[in-house]
N, C-alpha and C. Protein backbone atom coordinates (compact mmCIF):
# COMPACT_ATOMS: atom_id res chain seq x y z
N UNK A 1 0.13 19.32 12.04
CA UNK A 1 0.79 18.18 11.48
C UNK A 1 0.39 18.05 10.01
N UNK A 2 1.13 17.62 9.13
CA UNK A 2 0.94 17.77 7.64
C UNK A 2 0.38 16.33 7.00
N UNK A 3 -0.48 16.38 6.93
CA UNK A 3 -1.27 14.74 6.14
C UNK A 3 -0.24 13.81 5.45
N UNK A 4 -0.03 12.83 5.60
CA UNK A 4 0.70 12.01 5.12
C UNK A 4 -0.45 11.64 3.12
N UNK A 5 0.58 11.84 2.42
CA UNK A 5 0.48 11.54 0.93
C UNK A 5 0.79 10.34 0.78
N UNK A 6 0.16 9.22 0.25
CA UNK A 6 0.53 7.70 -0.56
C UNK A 6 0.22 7.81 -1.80
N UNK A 7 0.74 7.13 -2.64
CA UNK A 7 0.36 6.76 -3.91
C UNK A 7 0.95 5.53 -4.47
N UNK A 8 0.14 4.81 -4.99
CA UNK A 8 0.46 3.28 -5.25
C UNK A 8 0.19 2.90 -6.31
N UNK A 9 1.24 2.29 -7.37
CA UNK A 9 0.97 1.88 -8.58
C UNK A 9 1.42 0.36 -8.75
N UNK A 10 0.44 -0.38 -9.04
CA UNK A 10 0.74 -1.49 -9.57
C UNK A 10 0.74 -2.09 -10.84
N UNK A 11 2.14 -2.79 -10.83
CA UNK A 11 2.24 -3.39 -12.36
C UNK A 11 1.92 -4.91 -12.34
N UNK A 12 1.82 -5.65 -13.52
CA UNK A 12 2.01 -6.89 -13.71
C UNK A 12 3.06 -6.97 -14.23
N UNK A 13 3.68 -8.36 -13.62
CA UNK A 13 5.04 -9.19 -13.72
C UNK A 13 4.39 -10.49 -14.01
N UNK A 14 5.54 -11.22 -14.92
CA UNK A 14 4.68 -12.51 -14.51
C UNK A 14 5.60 -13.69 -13.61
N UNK A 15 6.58 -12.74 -13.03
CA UNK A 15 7.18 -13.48 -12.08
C UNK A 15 7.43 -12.23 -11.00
N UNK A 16 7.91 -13.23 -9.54
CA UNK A 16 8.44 -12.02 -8.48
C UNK A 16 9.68 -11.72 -9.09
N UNK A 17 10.31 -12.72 -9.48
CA UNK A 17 11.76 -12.56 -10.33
C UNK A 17 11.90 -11.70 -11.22
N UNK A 18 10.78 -11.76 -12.30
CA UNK A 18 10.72 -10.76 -13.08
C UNK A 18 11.03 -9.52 -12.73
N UNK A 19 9.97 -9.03 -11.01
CA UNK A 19 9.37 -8.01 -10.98
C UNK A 19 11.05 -7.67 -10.15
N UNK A 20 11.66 -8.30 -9.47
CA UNK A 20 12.83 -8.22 -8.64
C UNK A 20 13.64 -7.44 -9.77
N UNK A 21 14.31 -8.12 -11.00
CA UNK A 21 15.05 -7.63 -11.71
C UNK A 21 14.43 -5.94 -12.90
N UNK A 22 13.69 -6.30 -12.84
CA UNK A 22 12.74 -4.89 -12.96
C UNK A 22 13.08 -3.59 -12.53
N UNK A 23 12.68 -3.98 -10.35
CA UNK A 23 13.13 -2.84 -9.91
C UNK A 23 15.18 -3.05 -9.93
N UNK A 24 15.77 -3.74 -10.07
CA UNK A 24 16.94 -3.65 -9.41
C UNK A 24 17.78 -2.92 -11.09
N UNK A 25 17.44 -2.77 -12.18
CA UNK A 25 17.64 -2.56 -13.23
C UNK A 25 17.57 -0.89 -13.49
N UNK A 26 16.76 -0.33 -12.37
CA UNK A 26 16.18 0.80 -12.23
C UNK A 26 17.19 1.25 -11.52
N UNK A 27 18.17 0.78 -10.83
CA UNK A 27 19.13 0.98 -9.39
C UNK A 27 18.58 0.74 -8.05
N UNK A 28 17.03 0.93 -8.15
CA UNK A 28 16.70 0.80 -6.88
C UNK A 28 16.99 -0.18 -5.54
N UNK A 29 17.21 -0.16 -4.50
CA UNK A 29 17.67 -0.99 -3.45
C UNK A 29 16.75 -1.10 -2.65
N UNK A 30 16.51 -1.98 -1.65
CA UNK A 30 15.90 -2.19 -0.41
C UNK A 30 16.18 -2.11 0.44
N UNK A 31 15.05 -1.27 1.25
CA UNK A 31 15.15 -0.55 2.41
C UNK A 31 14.59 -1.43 3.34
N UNK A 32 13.33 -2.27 3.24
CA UNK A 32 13.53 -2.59 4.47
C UNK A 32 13.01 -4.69 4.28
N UNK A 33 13.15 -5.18 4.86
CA UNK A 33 12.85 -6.60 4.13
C UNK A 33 11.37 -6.81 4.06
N UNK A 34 10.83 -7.55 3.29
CA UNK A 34 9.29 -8.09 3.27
C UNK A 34 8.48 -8.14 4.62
N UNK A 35 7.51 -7.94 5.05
CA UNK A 35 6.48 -7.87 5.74
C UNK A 35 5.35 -7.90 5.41
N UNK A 36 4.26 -8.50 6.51
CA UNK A 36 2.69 -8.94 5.94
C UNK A 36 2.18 -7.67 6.64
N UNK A 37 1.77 -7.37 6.06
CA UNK A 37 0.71 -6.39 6.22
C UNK A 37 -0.47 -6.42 5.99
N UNK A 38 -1.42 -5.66 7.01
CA UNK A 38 -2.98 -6.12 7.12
C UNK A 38 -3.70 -5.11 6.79
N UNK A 39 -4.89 -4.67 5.89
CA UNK A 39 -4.75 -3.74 5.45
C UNK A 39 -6.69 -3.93 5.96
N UNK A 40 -7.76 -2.91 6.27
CA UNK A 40 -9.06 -2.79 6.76
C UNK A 40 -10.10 -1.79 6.25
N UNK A 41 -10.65 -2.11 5.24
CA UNK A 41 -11.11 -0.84 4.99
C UNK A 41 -12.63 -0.39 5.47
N UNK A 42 -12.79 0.82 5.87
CA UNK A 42 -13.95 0.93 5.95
C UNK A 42 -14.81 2.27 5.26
N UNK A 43 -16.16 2.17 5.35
CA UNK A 43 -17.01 3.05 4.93
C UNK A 43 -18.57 2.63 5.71
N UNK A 44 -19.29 3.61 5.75
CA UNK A 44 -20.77 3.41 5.56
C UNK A 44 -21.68 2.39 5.11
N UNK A 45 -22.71 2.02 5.47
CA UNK A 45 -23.43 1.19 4.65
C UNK A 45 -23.74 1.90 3.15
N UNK A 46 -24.13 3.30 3.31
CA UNK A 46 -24.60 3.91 1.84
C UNK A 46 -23.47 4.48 1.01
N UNK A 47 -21.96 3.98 1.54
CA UNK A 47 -20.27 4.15 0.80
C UNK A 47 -20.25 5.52 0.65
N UNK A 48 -21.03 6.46 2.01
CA UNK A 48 -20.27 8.18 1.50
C UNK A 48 -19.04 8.56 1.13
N UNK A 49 -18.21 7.06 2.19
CA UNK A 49 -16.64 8.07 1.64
C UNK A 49 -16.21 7.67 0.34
N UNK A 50 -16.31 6.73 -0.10
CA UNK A 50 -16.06 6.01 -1.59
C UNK A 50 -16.89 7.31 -2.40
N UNK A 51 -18.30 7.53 -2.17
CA UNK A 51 -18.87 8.09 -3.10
C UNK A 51 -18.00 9.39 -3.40
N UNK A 52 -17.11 9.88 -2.45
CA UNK A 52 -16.76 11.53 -2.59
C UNK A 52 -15.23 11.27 -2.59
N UNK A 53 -14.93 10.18 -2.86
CA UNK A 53 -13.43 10.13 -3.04
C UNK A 53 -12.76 9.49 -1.54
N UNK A 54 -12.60 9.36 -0.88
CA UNK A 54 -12.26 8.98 0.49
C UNK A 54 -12.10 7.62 1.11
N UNK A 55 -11.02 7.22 1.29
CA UNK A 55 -10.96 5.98 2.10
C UNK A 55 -10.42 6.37 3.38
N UNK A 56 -10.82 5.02 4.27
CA UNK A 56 -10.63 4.88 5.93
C UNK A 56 -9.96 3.74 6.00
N UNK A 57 -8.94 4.02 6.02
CA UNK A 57 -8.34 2.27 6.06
C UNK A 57 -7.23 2.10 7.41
N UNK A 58 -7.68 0.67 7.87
CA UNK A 58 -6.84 0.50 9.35
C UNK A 58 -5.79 -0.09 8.55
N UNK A 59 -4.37 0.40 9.16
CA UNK A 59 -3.19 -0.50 8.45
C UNK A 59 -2.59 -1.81 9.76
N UNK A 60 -2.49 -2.85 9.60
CA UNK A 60 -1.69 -3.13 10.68
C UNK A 60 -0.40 -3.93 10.31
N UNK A 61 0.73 -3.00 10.41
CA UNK A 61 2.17 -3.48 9.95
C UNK A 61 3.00 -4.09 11.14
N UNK A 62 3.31 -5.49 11.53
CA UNK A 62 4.01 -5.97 12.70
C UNK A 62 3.03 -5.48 14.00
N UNK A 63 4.32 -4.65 14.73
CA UNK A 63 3.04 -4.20 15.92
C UNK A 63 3.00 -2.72 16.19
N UNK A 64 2.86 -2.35 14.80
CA UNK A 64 2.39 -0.82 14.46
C UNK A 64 0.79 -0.81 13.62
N UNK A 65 0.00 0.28 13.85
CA UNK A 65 -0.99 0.18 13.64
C UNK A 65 -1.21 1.81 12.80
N UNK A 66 -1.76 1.81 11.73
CA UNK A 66 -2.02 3.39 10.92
C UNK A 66 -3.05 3.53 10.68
N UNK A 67 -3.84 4.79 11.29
CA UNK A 67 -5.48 4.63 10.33
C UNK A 67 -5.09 5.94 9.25
């Protein structure tokens, strides 16, 4: 099975409005509507995986769950 890749960039807006007309200016559309998402991170007490690059993070989206 092939590792799933993320990458996440965040900007500042100083509105959601802003940030709405932003992406929609770009063409981009929406795929799927807003959701809360729960996001868990973990490591070690002495942060090995932080220290070497590495996160462990539990996702929990609705009633799907991703580590």
């Amino acid at each position: 099975m092939a590792a799933l890749l993320e990458r996440e960039v965040k900007l500042r807006f100083q509105s959601a409005d802003e940030a709405r007309r932003a992406l929609a200016s770009t063409g981009a559309t929406l795929l799927r509507p807003r959701r809360l998402q729960s996001d868990s991170l973990f490591d070690t007490d002495d942060s090995a995986l932080r220290s070497t690059g590495r996160t462990l993070r539990l996702r929990l989206d609705g009633n799907q769950s991703v580590i």
